[in-house]
Protein backbone atom coordinates (compact mmCIF):
# COMPACT_ATOMS: atom_id res chain seq x y z
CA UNK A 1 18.88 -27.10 -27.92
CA UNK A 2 17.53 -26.98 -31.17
CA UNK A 3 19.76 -24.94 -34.21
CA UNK A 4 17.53 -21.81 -33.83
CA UNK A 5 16.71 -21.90 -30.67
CA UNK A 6 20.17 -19.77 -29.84
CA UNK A 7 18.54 -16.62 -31.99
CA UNK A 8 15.21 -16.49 -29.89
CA UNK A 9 15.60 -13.21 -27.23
CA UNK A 10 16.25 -14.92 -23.22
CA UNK A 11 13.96 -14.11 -21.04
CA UNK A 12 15.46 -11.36 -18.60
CA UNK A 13 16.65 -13.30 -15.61
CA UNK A 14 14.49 -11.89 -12.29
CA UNK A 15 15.95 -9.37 -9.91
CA UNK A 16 15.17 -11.79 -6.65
CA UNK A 17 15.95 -14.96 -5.56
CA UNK A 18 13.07 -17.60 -6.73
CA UNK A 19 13.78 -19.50 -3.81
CA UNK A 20 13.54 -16.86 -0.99
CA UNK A 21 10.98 -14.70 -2.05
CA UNK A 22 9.61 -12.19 0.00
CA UNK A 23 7.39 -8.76 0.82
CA UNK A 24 10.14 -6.92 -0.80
CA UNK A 25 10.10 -8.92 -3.97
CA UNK A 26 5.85 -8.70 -4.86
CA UNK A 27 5.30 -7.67 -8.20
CA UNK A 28 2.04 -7.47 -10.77
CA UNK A 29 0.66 -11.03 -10.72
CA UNK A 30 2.44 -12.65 -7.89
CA UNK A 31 0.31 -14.91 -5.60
CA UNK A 32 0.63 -15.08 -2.23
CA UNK A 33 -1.09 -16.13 1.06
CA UNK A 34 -2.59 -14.11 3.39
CA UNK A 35 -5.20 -14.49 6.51
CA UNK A 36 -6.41 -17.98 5.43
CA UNK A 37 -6.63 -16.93 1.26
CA UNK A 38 -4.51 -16.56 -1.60
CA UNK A 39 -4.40 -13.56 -2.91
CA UNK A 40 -2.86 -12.10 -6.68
CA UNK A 41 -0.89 -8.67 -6.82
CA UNK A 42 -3.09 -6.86 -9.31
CA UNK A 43 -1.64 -3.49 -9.04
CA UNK A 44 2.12 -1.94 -7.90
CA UNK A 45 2.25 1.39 -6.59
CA UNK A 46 5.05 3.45 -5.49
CA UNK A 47 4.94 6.88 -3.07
CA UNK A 48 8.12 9.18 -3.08
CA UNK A 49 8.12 10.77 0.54
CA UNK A 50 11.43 12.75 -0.35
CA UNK A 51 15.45 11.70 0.78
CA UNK A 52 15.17 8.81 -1.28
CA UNK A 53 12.51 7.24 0.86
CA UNK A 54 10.41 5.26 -1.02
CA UNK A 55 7.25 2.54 0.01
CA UNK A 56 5.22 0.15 -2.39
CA UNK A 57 1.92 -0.53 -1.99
CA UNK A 58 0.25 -3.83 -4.00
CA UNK A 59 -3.59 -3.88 -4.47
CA UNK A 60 -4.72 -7.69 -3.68
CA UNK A 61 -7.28 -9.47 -4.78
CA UNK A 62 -8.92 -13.08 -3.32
CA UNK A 63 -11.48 -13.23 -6.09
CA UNK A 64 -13.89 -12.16 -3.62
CA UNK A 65 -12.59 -9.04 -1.67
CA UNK A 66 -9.62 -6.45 -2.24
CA UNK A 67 -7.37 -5.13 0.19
CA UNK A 68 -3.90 -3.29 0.03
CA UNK A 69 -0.81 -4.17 1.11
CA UNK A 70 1.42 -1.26 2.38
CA UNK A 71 5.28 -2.01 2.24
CA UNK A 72 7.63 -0.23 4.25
CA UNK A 73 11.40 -0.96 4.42
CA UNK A 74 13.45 2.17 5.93
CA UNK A 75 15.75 -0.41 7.54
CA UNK A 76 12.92 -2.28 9.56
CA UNK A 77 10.02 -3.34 7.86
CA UNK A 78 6.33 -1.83 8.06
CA UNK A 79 3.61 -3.71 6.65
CA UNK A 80 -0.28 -2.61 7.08
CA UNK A 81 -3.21 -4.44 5.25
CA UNK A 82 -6.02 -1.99 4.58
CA UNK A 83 -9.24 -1.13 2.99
CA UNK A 84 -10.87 1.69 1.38
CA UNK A 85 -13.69 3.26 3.87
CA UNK A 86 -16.04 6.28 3.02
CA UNK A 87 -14.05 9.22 4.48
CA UNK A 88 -17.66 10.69 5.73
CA UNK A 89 -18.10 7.72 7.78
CA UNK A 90 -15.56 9.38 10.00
CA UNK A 91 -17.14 12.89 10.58
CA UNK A 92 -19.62 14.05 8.20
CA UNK A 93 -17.86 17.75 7.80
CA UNK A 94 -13.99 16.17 8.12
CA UNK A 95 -13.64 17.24 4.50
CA UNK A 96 -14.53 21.08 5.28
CA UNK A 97 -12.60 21.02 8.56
CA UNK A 98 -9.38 19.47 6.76
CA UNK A 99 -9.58 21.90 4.65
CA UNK A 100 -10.19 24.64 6.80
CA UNK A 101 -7.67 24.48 9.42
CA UNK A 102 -5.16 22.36 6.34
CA UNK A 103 -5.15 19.56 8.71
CA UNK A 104 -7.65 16.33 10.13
CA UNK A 105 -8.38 16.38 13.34
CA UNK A 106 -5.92 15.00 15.72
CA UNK A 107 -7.98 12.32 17.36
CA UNK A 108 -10.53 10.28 15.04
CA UNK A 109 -12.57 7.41 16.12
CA UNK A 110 -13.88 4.37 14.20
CA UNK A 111 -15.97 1.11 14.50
CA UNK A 112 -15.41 2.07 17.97
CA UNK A 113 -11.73 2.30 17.95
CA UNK A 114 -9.63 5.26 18.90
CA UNK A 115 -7.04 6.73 16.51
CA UNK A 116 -4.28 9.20 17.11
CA UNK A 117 -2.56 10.90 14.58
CA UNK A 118 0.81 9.63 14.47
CA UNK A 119 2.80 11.60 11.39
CA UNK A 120 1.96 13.12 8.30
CA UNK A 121 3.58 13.67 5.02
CA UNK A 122 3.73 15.16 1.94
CA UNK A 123 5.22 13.22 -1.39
CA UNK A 124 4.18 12.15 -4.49
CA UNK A 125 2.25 8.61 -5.70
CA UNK A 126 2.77 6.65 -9.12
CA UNK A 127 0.54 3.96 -10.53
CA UNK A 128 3.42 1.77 -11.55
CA UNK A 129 1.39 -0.90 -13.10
CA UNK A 130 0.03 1.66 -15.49
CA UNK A 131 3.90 1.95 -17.25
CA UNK A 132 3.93 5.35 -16.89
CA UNK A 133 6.04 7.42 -15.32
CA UNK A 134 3.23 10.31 -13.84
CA UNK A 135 3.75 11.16 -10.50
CA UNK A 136 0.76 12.78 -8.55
CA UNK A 137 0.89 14.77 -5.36
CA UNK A 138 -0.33 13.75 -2.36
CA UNK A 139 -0.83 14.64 1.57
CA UNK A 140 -1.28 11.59 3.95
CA UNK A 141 -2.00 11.38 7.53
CA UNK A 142 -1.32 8.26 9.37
CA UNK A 143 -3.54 7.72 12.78
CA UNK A 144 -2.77 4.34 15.10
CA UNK A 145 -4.42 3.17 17.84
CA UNK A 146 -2.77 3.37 21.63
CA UNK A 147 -1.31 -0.24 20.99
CA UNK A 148 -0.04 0.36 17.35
CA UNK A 149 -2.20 -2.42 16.07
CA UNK A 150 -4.89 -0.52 13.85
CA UNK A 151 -4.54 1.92 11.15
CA UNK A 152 -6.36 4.61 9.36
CA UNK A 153 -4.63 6.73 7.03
CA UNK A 154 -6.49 9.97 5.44
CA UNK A 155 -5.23 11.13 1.79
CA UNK A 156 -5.44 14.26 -0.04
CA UNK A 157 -5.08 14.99 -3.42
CA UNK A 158 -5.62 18.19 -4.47
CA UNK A 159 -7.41 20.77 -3.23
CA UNK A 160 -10.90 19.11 -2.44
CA UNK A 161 -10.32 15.38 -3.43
CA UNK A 162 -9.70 12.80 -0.24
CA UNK A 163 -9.84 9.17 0.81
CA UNK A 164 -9.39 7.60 3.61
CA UNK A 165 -8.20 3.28 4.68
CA UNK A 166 -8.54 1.69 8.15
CA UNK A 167 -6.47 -1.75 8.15
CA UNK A 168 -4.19 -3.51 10.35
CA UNK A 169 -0.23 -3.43 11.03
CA UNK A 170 0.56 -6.95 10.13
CA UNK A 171 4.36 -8.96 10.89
CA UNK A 172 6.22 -10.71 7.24
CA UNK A 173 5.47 -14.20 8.54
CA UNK A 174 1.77 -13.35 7.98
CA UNK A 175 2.52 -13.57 4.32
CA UNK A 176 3.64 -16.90 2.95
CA UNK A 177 3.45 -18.66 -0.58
CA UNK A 178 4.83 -15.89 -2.22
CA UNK A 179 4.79 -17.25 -5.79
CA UNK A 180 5.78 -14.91 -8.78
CA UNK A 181 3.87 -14.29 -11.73
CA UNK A 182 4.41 -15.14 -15.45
């Protein structure tokens, strides 16, 4: 250790354990493994569903496809992997009829698959790799499948503005490599 080497600012030590990372620890540009490809965390985002129940969601990108990675940890641990889909592609009028009786229809099919609506909520979603602290309100609906493998997931925001994702529920072992980022 060199004489001025004790004035230059530490590093902040990390809040997880290098050696046992995990779902729970993925930040901005972590790498990880997933279905056969490494991915990098290129975005963090955070929903506040109310009672101090929070979920993370990291957009992931393989260089030559994007999905998202939906955390859930309310004592057991929820993880989907989805993609964006054009909410049309549903039901041409689901828009109008959402917005008409202020809900989707209970039953939705797609690619041939049968989905059930399974909860909805109401809470608020922040773009935490942005820095900012801007919260934006949101409605989501969350549809499975009979066996609770397949997910679609319908968001409002606003008055007029939705999207919809259709993924997979996915176990933690499924993710592996987890490497963190400078």
């Amino acid at each position: 250790m060199g004489l001025f080497d004790f004035f230059k600012k530490k590093s902040p030590e990390p809040s997880y354990d290098v050696t046992n990372l995990n779902v729970r620890n993925l930040n901005k540009g972590f790498i990880l493994d997933y279905n056969l490809k490494s991915w990098e965390v290129t975005e963090v985002y955070r929903y506040d569903w109310g009672n101090n129940n929070f979920t993370d969601e990291y957009k992931l990108d393989s260089g030559d496809e994007v999905v998202y990675l939906h955390v859930e940890d309310d004592g057991e641990l929820e993880l989907t992997v989805t993609k964006p889909i054009k909410i049309r592609k549903l039901d041409e009028d689901i828009i109008d009829k959402t917005i008409e009786m202020e809900h989707p229809p209970k039953k939705l099919s797609y690619e041939g698959i049968k989905y059930f609506l399974h909860t909805d909520c109401a809470g608020y979603f922040n773009d935490v790799s942005a820095g900012k602290d801007d919260w934006e309100e949101l409605i989501a609906w969350e549809y499975y499948d009979d066996e609770e493998e397949n997910i679609l997931t319908i968001t409002q925001w606003g008055e007029r503005e939705f999207d919809a994702v259709v993924g997979k529920v996915i176990k933690e072992f499924e993710i592996s490599n987890i490497i963190p980022g400078n």
